[in-house]
N, C-alpha and C. Protein backbone atom coordinates (compact mmCIF):
# COMPACT_ATOMS: atom_id res chain seq x y z
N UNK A 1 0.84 -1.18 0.00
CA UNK A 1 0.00 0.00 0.00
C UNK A 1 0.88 1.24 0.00
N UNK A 2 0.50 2.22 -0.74
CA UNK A 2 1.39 3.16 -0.69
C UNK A 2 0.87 4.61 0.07
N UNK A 3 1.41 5.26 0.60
CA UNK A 3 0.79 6.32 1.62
C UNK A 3 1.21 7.39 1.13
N UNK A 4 -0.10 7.88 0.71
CA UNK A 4 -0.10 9.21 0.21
C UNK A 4 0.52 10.28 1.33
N UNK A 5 1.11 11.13 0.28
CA UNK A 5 1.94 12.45 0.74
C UNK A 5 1.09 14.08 0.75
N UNK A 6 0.66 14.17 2.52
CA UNK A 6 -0.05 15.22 2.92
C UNK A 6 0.28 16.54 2.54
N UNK A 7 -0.52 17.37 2.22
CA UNK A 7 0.05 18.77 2.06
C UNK A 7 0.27 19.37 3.21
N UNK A 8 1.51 20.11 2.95
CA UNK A 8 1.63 21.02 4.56
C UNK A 8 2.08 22.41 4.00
N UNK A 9 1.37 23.33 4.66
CA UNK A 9 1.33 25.19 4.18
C UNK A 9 1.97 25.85 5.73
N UNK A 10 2.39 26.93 5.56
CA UNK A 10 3.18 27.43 6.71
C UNK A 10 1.98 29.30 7.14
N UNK A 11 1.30 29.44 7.70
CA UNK A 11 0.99 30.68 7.72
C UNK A 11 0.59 30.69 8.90
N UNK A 12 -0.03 32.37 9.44
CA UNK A 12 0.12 32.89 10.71
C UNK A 12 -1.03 32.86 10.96
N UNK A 13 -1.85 32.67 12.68
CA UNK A 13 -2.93 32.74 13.44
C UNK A 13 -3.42 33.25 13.42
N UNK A 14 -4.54 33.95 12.78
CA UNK A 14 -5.27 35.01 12.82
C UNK A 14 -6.18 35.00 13.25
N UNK A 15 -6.73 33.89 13.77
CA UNK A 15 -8.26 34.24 15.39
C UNK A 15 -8.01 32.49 16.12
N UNK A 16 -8.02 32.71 17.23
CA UNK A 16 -8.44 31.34 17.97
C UNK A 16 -9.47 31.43 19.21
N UNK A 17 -10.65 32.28 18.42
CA UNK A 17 -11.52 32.10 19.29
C UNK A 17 -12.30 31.10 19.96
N UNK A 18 -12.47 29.81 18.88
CA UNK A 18 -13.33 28.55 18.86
C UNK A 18 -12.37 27.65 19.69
N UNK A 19 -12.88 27.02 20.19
CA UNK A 19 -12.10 25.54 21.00
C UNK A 19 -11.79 24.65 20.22
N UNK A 20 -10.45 24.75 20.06
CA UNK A 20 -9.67 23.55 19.64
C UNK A 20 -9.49 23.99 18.19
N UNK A 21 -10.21 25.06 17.43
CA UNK A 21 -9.86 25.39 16.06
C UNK A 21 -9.13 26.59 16.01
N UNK A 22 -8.43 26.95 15.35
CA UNK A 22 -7.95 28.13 14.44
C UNK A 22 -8.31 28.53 13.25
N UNK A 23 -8.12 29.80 13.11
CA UNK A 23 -8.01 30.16 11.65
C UNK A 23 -6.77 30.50 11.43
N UNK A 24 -6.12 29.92 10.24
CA UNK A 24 -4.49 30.77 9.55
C UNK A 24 -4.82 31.03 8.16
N UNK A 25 -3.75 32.19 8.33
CA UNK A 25 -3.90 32.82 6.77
C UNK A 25 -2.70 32.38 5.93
N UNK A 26 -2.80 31.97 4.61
CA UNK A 26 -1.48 31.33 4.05
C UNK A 26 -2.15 32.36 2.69
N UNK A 27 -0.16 32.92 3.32
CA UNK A 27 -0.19 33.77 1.92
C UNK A 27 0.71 33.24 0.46
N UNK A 28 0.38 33.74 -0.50
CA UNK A 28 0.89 32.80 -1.71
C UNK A 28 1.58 34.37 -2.55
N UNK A 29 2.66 34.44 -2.73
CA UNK A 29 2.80 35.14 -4.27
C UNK A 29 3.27 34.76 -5.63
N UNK A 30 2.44 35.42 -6.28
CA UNK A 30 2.88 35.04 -7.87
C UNK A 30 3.18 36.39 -8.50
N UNK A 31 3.78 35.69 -9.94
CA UNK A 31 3.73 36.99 -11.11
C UNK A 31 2.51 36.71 -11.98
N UNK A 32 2.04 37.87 -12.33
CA UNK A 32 1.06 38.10 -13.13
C UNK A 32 1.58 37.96 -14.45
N UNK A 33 0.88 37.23 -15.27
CA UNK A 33 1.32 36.71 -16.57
C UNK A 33 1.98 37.39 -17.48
N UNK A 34 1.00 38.19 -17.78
CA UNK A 34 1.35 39.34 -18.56
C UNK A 34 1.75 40.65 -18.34
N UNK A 35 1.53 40.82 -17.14
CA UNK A 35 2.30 42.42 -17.00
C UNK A 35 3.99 42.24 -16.01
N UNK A 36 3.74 40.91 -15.53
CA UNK A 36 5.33 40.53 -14.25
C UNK A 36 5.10 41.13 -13.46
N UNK A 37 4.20 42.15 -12.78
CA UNK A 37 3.94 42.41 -11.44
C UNK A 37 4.08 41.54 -10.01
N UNK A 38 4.59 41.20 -9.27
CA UNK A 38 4.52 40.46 -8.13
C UNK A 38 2.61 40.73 -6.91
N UNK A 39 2.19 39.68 -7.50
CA UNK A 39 0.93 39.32 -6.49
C UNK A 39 0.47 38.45 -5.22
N UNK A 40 0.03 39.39 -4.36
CA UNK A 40 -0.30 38.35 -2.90
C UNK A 40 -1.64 37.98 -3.04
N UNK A 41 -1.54 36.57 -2.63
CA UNK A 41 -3.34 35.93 -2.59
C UNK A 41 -3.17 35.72 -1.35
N UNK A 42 -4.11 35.94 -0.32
CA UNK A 42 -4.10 35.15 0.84
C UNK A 42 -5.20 34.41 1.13
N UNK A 43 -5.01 33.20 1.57
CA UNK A 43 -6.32 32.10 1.87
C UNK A 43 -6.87 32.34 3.41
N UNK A 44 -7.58 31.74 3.88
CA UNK A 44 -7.77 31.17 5.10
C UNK A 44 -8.06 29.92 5.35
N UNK A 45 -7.54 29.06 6.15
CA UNK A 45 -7.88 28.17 6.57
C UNK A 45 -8.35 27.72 7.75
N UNK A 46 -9.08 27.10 8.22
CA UNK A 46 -9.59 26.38 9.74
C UNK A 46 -8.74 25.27 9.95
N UNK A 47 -8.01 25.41 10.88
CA UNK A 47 -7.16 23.98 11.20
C UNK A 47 -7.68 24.01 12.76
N UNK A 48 -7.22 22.32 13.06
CA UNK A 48 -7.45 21.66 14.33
C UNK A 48 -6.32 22.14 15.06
N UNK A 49 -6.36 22.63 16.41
CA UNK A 49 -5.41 22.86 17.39
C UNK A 49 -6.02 22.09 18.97
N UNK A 50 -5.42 20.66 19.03
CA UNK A 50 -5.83 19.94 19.86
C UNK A 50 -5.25 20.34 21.43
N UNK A 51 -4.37 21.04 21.65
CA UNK A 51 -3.82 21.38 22.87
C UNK A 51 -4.01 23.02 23.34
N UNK A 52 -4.84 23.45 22.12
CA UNK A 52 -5.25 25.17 22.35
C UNK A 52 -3.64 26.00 22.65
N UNK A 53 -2.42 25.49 22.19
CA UNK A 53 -1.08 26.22 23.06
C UNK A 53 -0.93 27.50 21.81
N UNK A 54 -1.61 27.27 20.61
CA UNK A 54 -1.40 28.85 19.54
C UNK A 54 -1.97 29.81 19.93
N UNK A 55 -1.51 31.21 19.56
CA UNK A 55 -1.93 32.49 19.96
C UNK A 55 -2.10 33.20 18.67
N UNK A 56 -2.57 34.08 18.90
CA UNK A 56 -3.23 35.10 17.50
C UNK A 56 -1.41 35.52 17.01
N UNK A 57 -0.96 35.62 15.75
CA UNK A 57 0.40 36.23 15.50
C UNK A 57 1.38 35.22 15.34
N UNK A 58 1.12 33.76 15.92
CA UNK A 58 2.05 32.59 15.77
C UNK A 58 1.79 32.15 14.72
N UNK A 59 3.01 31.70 14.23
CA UNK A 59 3.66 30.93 12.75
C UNK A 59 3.47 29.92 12.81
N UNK A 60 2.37 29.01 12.00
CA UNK A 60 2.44 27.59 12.33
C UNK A 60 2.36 27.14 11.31
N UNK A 61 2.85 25.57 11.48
CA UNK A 61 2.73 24.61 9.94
C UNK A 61 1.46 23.73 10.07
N UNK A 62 0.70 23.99 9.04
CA UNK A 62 -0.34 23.09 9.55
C UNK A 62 -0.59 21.43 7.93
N UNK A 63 -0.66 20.31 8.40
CA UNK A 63 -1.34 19.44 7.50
C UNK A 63 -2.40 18.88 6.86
N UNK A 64 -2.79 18.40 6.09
CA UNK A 64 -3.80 18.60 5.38
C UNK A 64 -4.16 16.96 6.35
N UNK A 65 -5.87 16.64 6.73
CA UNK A 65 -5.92 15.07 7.54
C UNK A 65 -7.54 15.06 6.95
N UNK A 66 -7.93 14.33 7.56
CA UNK A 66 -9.31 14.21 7.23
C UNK A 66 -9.92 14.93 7.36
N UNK A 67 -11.64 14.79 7.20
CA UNK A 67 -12.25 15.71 7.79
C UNK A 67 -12.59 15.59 8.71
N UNK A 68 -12.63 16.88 9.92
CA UNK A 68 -13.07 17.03 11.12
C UNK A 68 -14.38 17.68 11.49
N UNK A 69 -14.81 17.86 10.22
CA UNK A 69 -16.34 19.13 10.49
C UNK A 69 -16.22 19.63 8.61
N UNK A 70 -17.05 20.37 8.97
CA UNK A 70 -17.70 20.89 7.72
C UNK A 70 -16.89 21.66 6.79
N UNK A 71 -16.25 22.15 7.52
CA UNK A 71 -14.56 23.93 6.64
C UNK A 71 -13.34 23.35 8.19
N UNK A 72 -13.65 22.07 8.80
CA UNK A 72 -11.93 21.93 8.72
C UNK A 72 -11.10 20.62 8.96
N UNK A 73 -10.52 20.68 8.05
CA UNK A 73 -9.63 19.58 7.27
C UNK A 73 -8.24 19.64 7.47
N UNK A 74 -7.40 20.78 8.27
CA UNK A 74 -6.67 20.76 8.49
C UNK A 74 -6.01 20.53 9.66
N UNK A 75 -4.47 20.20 10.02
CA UNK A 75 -4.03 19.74 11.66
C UNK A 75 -3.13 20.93 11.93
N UNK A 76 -2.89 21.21 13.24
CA UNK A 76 -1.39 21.98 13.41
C UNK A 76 -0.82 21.12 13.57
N UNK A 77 0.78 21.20 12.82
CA UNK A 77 1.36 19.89 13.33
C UNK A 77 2.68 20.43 14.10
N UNK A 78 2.91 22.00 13.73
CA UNK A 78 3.91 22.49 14.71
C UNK A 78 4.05 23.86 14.64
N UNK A 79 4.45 24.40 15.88
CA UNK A 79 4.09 26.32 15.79
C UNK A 79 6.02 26.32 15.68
N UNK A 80 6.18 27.11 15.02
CA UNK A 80 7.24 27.76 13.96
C UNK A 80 7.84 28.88 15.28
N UNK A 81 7.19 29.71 15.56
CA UNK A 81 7.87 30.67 15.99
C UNK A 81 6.39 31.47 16.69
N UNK A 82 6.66 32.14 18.74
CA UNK A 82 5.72 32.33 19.46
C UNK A 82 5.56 34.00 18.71
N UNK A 83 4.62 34.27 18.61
CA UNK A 83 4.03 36.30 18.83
C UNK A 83 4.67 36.51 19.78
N UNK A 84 5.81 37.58 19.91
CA UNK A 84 6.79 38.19 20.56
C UNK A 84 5.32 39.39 21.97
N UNK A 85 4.90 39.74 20.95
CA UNK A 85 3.88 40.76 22.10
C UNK A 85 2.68 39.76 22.98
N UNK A 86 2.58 38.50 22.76
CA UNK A 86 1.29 37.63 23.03
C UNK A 86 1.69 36.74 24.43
N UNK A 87 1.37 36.47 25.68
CA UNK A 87 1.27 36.18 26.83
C UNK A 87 1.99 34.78 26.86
């Protein structure tokens, strides 16, 4: 059997109001085709945070797992670096 290879995106905390979920924003840039301008898309995602230890401003890597609910499909699987101003 061969085991598929999870996606993992790196972006920052931007609300952890809900228990046990987050939202992160993963930002992407590209060039625009035709003119070469440099462009930011930013997503959001809902990932699972099973130990509640992220704060709004932390860098985390999160993986792509099953589904857990309706909009979230994603895990934290490790915080990158703490919000310097956050408790």
């Amino acid at each position: 059997m061969i085991k598929k290879i999870r996606k993992e995106k790196i972006g920052i905390v931007v609300s952890n109001n809900m228990n046990k979920s987050l939202i992160v924003t993963v930002e992407n840039k590209y060039s625009h085709s035709t003119y070469g301008k440099i462009l930011k898309k930013t997503k959001r995602f809902m990932a699972h945070d099973h130990y509640t230890k992220c704060n709004i401003g932390d860098i985390v890597l999160i993986s792509e797992s099953r589904p857990l609910s309706k909009k979230k499909c994603w895990v934290v699987t490790q915080i990158l670096s703490k919000n310097k101003t956050s408790n």
